[in-house]
PDB file of N, CA and C in Angstrom:
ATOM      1  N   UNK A   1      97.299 137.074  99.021  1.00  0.00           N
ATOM      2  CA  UNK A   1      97.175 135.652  99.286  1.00  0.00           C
ATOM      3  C   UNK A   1      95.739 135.211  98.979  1.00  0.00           C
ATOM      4  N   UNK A   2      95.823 134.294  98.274  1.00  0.00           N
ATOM      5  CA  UNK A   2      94.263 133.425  97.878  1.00  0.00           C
ATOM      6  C   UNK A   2      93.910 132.643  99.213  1.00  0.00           C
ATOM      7  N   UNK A   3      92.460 132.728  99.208  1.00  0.00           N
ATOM      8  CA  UNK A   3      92.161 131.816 100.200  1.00  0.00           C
ATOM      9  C   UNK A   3      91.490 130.469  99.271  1.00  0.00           C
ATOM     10  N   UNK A   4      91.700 129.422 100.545  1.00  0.00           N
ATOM     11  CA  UNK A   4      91.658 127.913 100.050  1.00  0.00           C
ATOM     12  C   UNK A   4      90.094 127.638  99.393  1.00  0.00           C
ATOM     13  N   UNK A   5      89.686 127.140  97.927  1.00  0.00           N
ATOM     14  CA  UNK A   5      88.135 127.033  97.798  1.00  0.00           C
ATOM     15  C   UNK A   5      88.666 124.902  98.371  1.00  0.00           C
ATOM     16  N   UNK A   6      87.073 124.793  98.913  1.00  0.00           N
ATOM     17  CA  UNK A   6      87.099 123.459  99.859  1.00  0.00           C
ATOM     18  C   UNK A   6      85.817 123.193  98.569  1.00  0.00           C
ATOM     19  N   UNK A   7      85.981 122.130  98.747  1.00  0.00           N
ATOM     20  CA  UNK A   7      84.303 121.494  97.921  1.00  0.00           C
ATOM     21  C   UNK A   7      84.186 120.242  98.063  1.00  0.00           C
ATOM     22  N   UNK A   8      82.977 119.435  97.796  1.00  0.00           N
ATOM     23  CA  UNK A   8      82.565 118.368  98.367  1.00  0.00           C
ATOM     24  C   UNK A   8      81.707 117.751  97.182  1.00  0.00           C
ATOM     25  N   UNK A   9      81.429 116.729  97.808  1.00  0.00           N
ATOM     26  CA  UNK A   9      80.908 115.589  96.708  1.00  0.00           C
ATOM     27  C   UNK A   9      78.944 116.129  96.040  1.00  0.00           C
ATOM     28  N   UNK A  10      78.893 116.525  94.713  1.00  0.00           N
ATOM     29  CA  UNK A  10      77.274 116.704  94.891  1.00  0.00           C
ATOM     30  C   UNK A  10      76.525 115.647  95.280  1.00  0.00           C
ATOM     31  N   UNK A  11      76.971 114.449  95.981  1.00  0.00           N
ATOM     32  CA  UNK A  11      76.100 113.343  96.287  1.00  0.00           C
ATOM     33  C   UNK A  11      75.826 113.844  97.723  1.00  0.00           C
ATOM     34  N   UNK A  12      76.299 114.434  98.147  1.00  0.00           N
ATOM     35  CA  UNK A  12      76.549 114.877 100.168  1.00  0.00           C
ATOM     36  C   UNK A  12      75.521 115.584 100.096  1.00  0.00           C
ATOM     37  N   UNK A  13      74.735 116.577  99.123  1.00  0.00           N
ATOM     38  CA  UNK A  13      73.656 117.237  99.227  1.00  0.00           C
ATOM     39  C   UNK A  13      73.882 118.626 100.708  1.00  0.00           C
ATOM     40  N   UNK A  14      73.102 118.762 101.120  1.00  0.00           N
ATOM     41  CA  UNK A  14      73.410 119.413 102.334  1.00  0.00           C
ATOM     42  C   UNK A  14      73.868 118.501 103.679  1.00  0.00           C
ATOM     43  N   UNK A  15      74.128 117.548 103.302  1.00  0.00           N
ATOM     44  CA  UNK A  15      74.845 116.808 105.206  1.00  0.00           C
ATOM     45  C   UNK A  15      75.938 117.403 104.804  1.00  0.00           C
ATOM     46  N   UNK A  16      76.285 117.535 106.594  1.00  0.00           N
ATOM     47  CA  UNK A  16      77.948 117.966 106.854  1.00  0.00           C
ATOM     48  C   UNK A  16      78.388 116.700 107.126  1.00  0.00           C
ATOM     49  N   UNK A  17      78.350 115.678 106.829  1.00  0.00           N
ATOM     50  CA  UNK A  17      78.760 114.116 106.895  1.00  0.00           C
ATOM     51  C   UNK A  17      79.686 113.640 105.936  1.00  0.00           C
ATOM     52  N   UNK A  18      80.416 114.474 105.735  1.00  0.00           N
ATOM     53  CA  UNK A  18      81.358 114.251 104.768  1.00  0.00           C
ATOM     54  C   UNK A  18      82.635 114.531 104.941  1.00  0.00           C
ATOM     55  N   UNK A  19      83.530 114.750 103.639  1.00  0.00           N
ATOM     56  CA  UNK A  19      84.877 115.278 103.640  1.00  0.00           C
ATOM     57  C   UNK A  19      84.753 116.089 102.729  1.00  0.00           C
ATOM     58  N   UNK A  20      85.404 117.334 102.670  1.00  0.00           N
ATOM     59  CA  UNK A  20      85.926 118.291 101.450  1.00  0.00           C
ATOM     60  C   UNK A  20      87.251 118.445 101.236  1.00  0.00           C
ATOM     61  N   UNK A  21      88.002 118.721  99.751  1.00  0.00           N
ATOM     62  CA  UNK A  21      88.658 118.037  99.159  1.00  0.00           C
ATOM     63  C   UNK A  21      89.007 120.269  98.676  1.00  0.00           C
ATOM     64  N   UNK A  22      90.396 119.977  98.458  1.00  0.00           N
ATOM     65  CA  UNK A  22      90.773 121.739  98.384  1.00  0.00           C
ATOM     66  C   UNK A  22      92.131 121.489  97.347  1.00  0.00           C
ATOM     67  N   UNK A  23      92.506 122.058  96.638  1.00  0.00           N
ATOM     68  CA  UNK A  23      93.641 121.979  95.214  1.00  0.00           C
ATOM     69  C   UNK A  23      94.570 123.211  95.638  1.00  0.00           C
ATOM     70  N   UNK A  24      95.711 122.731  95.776  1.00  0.00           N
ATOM     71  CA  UNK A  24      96.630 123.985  96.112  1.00  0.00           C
ATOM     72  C   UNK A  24      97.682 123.247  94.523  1.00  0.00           C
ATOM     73  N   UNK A  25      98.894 123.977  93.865  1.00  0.00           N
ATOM     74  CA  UNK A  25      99.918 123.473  92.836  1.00  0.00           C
ATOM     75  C   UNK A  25     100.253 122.410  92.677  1.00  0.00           C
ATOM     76  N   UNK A  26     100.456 121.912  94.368  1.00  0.00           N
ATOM     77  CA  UNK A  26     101.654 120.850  94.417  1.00  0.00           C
ATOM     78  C   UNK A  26     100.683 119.635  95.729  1.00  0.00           C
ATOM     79  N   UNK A  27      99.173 119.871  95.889  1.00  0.00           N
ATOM     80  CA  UNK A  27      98.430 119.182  96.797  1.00  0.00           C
ATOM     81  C   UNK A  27      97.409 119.032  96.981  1.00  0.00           C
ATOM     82  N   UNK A  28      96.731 118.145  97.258  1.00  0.00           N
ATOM     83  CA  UNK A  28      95.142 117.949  97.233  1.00  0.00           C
ATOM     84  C   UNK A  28      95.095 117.982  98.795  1.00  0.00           C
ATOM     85  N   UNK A  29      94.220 118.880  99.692  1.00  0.00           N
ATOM     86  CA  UNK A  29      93.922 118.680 101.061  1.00  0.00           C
ATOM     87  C   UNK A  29      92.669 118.133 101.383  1.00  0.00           C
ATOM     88  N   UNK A  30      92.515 117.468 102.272  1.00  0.00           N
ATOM     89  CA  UNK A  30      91.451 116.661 102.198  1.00  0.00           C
ATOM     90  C   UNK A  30      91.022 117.409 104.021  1.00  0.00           C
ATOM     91  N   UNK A  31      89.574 117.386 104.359  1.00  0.00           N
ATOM     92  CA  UNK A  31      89.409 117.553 105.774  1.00  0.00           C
ATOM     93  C   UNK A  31      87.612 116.893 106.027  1.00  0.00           C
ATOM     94  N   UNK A  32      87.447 117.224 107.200  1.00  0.00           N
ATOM     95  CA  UNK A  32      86.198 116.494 107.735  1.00  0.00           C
ATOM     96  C   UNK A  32      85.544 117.912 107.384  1.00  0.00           C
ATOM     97  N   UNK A  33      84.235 118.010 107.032  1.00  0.00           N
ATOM     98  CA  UNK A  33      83.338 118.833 106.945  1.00  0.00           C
ATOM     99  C   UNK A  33      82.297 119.384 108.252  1.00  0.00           C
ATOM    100  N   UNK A  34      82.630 118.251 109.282  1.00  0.00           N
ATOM    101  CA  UNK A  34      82.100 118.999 110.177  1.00  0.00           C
ATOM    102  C   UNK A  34      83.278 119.763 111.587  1.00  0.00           C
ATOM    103  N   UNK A  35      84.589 119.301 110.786  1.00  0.00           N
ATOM    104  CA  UNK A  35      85.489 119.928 111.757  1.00  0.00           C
ATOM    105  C   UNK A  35      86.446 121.110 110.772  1.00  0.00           C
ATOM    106  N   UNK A  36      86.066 121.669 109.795  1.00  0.00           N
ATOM    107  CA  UNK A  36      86.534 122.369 109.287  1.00  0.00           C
ATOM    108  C   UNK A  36      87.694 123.421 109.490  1.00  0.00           C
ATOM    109  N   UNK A  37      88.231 123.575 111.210  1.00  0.00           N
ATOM    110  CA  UNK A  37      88.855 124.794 111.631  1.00  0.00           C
ATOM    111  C   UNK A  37      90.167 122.978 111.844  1.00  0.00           C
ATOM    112  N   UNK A  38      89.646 121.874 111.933  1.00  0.00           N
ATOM    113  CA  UNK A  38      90.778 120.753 112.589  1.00  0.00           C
ATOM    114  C   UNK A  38      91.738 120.579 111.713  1.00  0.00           C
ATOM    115  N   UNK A  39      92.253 119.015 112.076  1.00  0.00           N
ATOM    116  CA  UNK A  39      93.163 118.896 110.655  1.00  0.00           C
ATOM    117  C   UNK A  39      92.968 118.504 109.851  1.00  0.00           C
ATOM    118  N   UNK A  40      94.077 118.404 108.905  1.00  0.00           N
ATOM    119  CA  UNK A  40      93.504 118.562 107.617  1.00  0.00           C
ATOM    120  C   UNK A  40      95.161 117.484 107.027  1.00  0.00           C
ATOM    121  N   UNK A  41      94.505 117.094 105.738  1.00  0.00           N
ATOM    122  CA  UNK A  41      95.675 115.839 105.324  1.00  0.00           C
ATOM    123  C   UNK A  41      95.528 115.968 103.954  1.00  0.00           C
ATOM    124  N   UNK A  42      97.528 116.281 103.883  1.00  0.00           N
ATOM    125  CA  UNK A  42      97.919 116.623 102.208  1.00  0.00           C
ATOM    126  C   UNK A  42      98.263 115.416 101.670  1.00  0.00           C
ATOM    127  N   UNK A  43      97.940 115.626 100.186  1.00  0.00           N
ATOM    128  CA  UNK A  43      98.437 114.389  99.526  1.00  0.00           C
ATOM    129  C   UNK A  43      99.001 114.960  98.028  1.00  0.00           C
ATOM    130  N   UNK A  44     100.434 114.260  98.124  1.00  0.00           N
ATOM    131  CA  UNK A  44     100.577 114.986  96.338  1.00  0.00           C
ATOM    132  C   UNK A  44      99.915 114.883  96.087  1.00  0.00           C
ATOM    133  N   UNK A  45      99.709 115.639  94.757  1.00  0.00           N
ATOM    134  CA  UNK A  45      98.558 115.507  93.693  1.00  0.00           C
ATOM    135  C   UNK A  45      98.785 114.201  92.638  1.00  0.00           C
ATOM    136  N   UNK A  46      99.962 113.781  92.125  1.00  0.00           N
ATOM    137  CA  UNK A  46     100.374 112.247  92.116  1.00  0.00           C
ATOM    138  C   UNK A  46      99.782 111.501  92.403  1.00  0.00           C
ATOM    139  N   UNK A  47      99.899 111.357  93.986  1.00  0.00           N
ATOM    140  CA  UNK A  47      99.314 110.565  94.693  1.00  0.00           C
ATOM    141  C   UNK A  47      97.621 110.310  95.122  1.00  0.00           C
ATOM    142  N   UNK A  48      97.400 111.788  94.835  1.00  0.00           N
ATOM    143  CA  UNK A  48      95.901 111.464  94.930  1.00  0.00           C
ATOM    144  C   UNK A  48      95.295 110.999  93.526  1.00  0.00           C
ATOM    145  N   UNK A  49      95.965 111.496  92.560  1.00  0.00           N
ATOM    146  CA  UNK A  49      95.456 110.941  91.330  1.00  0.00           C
ATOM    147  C   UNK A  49      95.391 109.180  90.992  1.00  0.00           C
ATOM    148  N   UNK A  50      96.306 108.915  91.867  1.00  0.00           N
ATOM    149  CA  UNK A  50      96.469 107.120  91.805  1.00  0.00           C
ATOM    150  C   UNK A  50      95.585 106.427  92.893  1.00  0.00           C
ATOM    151  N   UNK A  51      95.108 107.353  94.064  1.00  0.00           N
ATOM    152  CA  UNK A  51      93.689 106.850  94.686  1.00  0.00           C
ATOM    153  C   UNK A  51      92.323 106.661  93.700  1.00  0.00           C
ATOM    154  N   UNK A  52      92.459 108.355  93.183  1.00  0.00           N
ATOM    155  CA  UNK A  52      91.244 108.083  92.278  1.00  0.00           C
ATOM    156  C   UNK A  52      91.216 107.208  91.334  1.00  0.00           C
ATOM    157  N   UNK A  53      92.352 107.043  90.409  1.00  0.00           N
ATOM    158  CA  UNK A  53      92.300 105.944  89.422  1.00  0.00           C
ATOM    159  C   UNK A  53      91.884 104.479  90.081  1.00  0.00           C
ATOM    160  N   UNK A  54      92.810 104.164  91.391  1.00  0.00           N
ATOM    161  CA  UNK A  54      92.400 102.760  91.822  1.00  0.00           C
ATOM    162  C   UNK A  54      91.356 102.692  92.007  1.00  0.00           C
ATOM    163  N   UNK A  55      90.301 104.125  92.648  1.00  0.00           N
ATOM    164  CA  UNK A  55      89.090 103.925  93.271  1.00  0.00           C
ATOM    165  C   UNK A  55      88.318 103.494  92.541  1.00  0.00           C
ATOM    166  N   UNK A  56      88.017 104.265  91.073  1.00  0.00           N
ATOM    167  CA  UNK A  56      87.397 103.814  90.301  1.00  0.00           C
ATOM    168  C   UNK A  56      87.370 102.538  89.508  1.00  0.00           C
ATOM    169  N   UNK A  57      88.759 101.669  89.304  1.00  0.00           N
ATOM    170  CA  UNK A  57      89.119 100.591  89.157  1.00  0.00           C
ATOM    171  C   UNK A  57      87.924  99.281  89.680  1.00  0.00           C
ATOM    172  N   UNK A  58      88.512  99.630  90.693  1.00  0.00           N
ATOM    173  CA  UNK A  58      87.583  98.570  92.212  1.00  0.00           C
ATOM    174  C   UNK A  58      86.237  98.968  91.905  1.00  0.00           C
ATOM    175  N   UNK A  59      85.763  99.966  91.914  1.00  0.00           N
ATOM    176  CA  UNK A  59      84.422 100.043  91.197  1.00  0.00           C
ATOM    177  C   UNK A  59      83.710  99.238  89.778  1.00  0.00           C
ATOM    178  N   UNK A  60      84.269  99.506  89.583  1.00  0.00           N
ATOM    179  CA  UNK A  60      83.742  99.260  87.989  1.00  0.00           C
ATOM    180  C   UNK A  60      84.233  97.899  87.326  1.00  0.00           C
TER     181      UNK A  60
END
């Protein structure tokens, strides 16, 4: 069994003030960085791909 790689934004630098973001086949998990053992929230990968697209949308 693989264990989960978590990673985070290079803008977060060293704060634990963030969220980290983990890729499983079929899911993007998202969790708080300073509660790392808590919960944690799946999102198809679909679905997270249509956050990021909107996000950047609204941005730009």
């Amino acid at each position: 069994m693989t264990s989960t790689q978590w990673r985070k934004s290079s803008y977060s630098g060293d704060s634990s003030n963030c969220v980290e973001i983990a890729t499983t086949p079929t899911a993007v998990l998202v969790r708080d960085s300073k509660a790392s053992s808590g919960a944690r929230l799946a999102f198809p990968r679909s679905v997270w791909a249509d956050f990021l697209s909107r996000s950047v949308k609204d941005v730009c």
